[in-house]
Protein backbone atom coordinates (compact mmCIF):
# COMPACT_ATOMS: atom_id res chain seq x y z
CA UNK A 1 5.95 -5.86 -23.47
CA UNK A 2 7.71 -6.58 -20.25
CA UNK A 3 8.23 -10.46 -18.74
CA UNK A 4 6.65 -9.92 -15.75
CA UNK A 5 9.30 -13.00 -14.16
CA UNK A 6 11.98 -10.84 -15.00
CA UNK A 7 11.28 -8.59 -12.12
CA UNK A 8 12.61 -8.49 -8.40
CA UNK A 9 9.00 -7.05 -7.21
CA UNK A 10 7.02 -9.60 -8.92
CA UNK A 11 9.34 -12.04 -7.41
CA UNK A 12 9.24 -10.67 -4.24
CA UNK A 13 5.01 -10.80 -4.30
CA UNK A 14 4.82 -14.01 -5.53
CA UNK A 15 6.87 -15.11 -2.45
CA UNK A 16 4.77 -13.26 -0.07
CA UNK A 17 1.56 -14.76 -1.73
CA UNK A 18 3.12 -18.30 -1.20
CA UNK A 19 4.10 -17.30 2.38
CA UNK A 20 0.62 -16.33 3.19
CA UNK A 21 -0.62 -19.26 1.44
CA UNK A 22 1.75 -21.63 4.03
CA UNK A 23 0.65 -19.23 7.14
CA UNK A 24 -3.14 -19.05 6.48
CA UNK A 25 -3.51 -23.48 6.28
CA UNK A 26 -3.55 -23.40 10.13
CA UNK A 27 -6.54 -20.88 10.63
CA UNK A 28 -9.42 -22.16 12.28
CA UNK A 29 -12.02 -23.56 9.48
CA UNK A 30 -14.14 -20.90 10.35
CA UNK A 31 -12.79 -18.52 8.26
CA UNK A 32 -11.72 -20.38 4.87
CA UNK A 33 -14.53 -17.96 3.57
CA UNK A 34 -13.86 -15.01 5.54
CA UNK A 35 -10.32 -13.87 6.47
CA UNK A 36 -8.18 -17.08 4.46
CA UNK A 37 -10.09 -16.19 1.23
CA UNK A 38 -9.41 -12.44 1.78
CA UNK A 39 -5.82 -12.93 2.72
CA UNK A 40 -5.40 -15.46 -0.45
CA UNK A 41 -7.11 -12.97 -2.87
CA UNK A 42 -5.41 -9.52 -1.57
CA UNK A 43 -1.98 -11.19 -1.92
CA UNK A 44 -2.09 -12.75 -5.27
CA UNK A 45 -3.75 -9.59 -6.33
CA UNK A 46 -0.34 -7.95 -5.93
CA UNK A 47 1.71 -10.35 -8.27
CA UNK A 48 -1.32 -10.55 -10.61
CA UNK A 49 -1.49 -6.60 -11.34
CA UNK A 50 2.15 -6.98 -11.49
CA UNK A 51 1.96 -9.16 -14.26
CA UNK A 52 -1.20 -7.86 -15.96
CA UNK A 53 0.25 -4.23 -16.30
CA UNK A 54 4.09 -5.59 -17.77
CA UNK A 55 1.40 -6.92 -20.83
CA UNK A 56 0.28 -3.28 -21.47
CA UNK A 57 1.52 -1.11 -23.69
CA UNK A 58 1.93 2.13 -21.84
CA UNK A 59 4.13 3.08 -18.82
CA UNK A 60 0.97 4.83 -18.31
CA UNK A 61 -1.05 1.94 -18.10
CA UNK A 62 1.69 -0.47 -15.81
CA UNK A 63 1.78 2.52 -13.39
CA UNK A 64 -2.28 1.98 -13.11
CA UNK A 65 -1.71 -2.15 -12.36
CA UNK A 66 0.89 -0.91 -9.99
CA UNK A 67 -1.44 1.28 -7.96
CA UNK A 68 -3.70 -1.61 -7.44
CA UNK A 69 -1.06 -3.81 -6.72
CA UNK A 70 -0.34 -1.01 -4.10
CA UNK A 71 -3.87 -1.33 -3.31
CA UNK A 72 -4.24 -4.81 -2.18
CA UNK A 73 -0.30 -4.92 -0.20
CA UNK A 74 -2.52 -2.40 1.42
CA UNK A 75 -5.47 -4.29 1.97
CA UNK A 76 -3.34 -7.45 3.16
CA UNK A 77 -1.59 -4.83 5.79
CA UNK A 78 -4.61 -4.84 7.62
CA UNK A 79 -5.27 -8.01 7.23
CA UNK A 80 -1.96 -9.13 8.61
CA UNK A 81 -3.01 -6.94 11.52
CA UNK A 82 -6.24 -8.37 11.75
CA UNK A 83 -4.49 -12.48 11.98
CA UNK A 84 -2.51 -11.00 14.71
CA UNK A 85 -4.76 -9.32 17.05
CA UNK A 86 -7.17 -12.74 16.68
CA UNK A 87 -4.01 -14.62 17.68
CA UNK A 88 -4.16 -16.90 14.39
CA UNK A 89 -0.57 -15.62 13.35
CA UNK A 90 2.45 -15.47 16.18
CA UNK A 91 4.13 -11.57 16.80
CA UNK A 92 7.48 -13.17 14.87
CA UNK A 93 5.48 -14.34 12.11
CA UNK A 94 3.66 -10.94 12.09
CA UNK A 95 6.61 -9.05 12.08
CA UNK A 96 8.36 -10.60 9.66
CA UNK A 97 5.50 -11.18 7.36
CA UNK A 98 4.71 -7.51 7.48
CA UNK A 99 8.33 -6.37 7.13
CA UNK A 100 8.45 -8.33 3.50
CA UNK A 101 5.19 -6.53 2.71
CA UNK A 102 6.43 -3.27 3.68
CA UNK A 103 10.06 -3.76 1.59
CA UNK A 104 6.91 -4.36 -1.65
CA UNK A 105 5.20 -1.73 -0.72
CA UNK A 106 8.28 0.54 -0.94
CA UNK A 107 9.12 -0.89 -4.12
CA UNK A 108 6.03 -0.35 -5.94
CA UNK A 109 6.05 3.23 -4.57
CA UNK A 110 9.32 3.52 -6.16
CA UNK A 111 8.61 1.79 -9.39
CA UNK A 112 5.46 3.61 -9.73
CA UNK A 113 7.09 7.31 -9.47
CA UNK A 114 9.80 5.64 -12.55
CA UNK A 115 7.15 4.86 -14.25
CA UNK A 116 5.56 8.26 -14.21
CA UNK A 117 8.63 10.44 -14.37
């Protein structure tokens, strides 16, 4: 069993979770069910698999918590999109919001193909 701390990409996550945290308190109160919740969830989804799959005991298994991890930076791509073209998030914030996503994204890729090699 893995500690989950111990690792630059769940690190990395749980930054970008806090970050979107921070970013999505100035939405409109409209959407603290709709696109805040789904922001929040997809985010923390990414450090949570991260963690979840370091307490399995297969590589097998991690590389399965790592593909959804994958799944929700995914999911929180479009979202990021989604803040931007409704104007609730500014084109730096965007940009460098999505370039920290995309740096996880490539690292899970990479630690999912270890993983399974």
């Amino acid at each position: 069993m893995k500690n989950f701390r111990d690792l630059q990409i769940w690190n990395r996550s749980h930054g970008l979770t806090l970050e979107i945290y921070r970013l999505t308190q100035s939405f409109p109160k409209t959407e603290i069910y709709g696109l805040v919740s789904q922001m929040r969830r997809s985010s923390s989804s990414i450090p949570t698999n991260i963690a979840e799959g370091c307490g399995r005991n297969t590589e097998k298994d991690f590389a399965r918590f790592l593909d959804n991890a994958m799944g929700s930076a995914s999911e929180l791509e479009y979202q990021l999109i989604l803040a931007y073209d409704l104007q609730y998030i500014t084109q730096d914030t965007y940009e460098k919001t999505n370039a920290e996503l995309t740096e996880i994204k490539r690292m899970l890729n990479a630690f999912i193909q270890k993983l399974r090699n």
